[in-house]
C-alpha atoms as a PDB file:
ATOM      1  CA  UNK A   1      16.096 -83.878  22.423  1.00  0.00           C
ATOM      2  CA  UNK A   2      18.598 -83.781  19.647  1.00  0.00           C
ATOM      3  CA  UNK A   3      18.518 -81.078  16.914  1.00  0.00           C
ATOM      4  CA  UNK A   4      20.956 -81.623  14.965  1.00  0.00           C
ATOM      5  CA  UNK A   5      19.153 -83.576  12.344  1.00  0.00           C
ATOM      6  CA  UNK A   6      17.626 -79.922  11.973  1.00  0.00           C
ATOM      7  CA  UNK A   7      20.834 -77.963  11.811  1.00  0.00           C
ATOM      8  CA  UNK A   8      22.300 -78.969   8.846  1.00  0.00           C
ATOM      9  CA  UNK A   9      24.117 -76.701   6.080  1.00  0.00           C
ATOM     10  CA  UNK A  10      20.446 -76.636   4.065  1.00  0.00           C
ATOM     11  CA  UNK A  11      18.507 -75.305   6.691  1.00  0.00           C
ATOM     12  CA  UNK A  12      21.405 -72.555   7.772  1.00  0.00           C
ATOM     13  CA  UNK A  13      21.815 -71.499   4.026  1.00  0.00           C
ATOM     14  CA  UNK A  14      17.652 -71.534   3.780  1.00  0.00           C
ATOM     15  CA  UNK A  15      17.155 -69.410   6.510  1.00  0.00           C
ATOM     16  CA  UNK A  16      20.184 -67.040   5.599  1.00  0.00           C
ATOM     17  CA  UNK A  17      18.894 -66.575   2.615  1.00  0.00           C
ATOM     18  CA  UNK A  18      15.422 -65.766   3.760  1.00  0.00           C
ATOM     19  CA  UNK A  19      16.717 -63.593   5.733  1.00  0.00           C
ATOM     20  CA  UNK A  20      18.133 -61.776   3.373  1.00  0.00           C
ATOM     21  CA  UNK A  21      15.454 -61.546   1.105  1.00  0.00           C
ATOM     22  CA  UNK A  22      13.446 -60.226   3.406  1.00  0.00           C
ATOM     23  CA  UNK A  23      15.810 -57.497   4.408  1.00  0.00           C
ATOM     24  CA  UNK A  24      16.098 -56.826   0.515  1.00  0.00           C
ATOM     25  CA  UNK A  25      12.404 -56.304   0.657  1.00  0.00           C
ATOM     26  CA  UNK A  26      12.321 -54.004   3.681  1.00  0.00           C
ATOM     27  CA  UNK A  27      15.122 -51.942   1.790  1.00  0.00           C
ATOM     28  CA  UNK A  28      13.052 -51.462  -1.575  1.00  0.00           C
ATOM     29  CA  UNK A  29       9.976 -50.603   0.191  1.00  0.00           C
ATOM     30  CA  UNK A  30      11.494 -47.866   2.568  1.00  0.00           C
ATOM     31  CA  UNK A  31      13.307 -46.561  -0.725  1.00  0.00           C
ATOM     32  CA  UNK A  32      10.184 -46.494  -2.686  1.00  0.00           C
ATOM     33  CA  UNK A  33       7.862 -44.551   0.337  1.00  0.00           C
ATOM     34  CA  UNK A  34      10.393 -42.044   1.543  1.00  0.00           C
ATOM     35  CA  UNK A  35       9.931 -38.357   0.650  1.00  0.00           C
ATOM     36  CA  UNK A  36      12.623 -37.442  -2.072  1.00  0.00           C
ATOM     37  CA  UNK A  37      15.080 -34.326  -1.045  1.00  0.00           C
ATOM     38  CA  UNK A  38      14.664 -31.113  -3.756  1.00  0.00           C
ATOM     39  CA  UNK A  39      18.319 -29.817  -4.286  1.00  0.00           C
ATOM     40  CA  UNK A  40      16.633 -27.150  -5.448  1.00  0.00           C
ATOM     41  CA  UNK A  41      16.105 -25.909  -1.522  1.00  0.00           C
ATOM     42  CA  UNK A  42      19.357 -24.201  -1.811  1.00  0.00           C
ATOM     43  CA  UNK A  43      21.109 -22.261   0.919  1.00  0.00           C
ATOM     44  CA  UNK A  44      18.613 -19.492   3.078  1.00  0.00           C
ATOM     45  CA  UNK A  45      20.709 -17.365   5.033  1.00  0.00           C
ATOM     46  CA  UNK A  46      18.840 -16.542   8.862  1.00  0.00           C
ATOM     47  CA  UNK A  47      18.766 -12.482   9.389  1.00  0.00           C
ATOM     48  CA  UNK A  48      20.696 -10.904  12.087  1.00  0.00           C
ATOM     49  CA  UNK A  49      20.130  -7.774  13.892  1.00  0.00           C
ATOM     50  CA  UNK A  50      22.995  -6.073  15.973  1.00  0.00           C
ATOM     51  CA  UNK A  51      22.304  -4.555  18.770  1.00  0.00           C
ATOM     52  CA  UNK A  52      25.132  -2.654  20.992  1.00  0.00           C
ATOM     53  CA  UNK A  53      25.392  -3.458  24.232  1.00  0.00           C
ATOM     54  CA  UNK A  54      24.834  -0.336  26.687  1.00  0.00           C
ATOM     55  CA  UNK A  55      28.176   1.443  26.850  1.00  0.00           C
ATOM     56  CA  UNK A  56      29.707   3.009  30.229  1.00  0.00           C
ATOM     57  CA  UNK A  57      29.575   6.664  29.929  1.00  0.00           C
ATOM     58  CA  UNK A  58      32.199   8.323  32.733  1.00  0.00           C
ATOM     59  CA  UNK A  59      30.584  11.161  35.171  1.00  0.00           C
ATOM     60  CA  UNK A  60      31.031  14.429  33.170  1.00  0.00           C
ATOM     61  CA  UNK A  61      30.593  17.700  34.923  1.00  0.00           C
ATOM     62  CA  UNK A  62      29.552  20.847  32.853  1.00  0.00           C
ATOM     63  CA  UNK A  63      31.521  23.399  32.001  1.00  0.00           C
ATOM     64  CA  UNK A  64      30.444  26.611  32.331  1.00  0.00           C
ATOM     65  CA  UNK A  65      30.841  29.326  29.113  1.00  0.00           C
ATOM     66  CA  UNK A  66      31.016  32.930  29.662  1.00  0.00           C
ATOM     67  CA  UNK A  67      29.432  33.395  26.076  1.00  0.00           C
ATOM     68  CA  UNK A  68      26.595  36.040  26.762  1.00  0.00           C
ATOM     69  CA  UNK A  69      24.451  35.181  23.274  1.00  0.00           C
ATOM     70  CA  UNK A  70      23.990  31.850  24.848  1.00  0.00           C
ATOM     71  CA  UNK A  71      20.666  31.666  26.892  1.00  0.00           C
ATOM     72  CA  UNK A  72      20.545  28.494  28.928  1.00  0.00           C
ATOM     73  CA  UNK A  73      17.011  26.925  28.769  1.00  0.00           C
ATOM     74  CA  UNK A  74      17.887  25.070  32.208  1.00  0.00           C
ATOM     75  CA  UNK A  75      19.641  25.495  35.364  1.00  0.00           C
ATOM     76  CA  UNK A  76      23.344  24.095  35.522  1.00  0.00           C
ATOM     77  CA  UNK A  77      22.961  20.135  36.295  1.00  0.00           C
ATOM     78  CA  UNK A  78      18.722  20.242  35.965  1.00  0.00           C
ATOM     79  CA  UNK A  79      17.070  17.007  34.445  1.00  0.00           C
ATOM     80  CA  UNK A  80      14.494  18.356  31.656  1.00  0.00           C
ATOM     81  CA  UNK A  81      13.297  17.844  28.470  1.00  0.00           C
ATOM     82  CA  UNK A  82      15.808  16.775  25.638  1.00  0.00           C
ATOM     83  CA  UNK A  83      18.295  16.344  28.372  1.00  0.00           C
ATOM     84  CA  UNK A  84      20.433  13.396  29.145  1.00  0.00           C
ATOM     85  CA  UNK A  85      20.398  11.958  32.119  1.00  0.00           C
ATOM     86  CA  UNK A  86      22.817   8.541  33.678  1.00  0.00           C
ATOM     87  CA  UNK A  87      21.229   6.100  35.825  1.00  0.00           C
ATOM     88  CA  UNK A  88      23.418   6.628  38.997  1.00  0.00           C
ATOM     89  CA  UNK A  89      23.299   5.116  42.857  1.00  0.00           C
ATOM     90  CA  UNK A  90      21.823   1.871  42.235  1.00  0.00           C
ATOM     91  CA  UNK A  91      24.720   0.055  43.297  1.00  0.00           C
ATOM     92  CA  UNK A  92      24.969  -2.102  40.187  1.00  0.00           C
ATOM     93  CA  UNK A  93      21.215  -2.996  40.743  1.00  0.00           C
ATOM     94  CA  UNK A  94      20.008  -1.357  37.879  1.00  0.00           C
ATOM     95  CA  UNK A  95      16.839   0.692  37.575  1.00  0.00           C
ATOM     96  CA  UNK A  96      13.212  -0.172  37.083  1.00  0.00           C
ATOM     97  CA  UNK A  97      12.005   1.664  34.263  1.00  0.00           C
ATOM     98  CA  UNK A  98       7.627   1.370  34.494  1.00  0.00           C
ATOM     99  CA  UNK A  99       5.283   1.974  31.884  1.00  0.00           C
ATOM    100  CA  UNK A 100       3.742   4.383  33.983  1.00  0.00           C
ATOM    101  CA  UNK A 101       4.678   6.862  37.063  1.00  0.00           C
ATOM    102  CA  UNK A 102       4.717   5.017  40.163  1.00  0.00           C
ATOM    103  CA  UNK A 103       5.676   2.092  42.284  1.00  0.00           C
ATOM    104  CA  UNK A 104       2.662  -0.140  41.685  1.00  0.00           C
ATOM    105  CA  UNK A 105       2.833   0.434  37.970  1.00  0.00           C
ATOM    106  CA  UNK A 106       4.384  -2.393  35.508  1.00  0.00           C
ATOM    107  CA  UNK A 107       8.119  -2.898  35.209  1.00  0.00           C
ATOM    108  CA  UNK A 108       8.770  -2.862  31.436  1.00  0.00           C
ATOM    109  CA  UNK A 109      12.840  -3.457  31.803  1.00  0.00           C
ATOM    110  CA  UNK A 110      15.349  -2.530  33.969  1.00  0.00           C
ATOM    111  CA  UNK A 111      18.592  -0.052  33.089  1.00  0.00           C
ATOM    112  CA  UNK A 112      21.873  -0.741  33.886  1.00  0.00           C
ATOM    113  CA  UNK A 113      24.084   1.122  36.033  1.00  0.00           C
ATOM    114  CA  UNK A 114      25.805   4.427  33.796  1.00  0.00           C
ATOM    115  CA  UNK A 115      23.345   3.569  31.557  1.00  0.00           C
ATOM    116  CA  UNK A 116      22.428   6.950  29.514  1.00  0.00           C
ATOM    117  CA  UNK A 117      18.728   7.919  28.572  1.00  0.00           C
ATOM    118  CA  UNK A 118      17.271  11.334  26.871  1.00  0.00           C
ATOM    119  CA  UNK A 119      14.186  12.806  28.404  1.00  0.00           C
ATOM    120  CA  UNK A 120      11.217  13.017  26.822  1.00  0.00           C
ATOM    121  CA  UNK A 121       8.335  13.340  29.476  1.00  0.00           C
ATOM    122  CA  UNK A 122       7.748  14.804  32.628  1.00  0.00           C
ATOM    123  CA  UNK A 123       8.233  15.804  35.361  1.00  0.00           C
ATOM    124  CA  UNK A 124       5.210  13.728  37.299  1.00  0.00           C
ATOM    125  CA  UNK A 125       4.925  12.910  40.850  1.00  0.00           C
ATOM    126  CA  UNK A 126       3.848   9.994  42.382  1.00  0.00           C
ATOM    127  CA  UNK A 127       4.301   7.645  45.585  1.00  0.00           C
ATOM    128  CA  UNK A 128       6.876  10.724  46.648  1.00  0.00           C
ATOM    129  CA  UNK A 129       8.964  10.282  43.866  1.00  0.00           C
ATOM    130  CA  UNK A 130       9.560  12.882  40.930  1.00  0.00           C
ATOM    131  CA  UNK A 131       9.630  10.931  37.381  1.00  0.00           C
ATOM    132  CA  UNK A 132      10.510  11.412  34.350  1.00  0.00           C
ATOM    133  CA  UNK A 133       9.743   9.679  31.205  1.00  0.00           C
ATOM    134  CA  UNK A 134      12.849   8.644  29.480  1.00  0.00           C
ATOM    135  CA  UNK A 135      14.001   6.659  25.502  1.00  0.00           C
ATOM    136  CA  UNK A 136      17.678   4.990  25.287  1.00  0.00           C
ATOM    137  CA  UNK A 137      19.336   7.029  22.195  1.00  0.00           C
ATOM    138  CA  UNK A 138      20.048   4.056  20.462  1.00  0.00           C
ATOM    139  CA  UNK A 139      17.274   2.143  21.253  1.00  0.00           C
ATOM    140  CA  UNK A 140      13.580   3.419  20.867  1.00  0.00           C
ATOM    141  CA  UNK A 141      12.128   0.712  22.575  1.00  0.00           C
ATOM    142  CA  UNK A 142      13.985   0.964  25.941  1.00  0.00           C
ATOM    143  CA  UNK A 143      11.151   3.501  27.009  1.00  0.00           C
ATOM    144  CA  UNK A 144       9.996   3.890  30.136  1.00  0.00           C
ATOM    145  CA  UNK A 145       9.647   6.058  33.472  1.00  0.00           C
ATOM    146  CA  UNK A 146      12.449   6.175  35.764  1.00  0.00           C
ATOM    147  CA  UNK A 147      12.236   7.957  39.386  1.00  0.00           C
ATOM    148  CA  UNK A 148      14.554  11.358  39.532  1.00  0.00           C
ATOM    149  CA  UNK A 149      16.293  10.128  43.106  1.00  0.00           C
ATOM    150  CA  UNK A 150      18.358   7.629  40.453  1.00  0.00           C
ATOM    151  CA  UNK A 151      19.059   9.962  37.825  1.00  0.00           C
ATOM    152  CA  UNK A 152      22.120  12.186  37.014  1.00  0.00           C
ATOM    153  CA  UNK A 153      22.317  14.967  34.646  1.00  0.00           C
ATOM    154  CA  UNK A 154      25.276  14.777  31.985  1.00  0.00           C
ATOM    155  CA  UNK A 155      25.562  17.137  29.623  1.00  0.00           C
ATOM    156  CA  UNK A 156      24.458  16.401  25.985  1.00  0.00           C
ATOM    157  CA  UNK A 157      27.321  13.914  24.179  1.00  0.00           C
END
């Protein structure tokens, strides 16, 4: 079968340019159904919170003052209330800080090794463990109760 009868300059220069009049077509349409960009959008800038990363705080012992109008409220090196305390002995494990005293009681984060906390609760005992509730000083939500074998007084900073 021979096609070149049918392959002539007309029929290339038809179909070219039906081509292209269709892909003119397709053009206008898309242009005349796509959603138009506002410029008045302008720039919205996304908000950022800091937060400092836990800092390591060295192993302080307390001095001792020979001031008599001082009354200490503690013993030398006791964890209480308003005290700070340093998550020690964890080997770099961290701590599990629970909502509640107790091993079987939900882990709500876990502290880092040297990682210092104020007291604000306790003490409470539970599954042989003494605990006390304790807040990050720069962070209110890092709240939790942390058992006393894994805690180490430091004086306040």
């Amino acid at each position: 079968m021979d096609l070149r009868p049918y392959l002539n300059r007309y029929v290339i220069l038809g179909s070219l340019s039906f081509a292209g009049t269709l892909l003119l077509i397709t053009l206008i349409v898309i242009g005349w159904t796509s959603p138009r960009f506002s410029p008045e959008v302008g720039f919205a800038p996304a908000d950022l919170t800091m937060i400092p990363a836990p800092t390591h705080t060295p192993n302080v012992t307390a001095v001792p003052t020979n001031d008599p109008s001082i009354t200490p409220t503690l013993a030398a090196n006791t964890i209480g209330i308003s005290g700070y305390v340093q998550i020690s002995g964890t080997g770099n494990d961290g701590l599990r800080i629970r909502s509640a005293p107790g091993l079987n009681t939900e882990t709500v984060f876990r502290g880092e090794e040297a990682e210092v906390f104020v007291v604000k609760d306790g003490p409470q005992s539970a599954d042989g463990y003494t605990w006390w509730y304790l807040v990050a000083p720069y962070d209110e939500t890092r709240a939790g109760w942390a058992a006393a074998d894994f805690l180490s007084f430091i004086p306040s900073p």
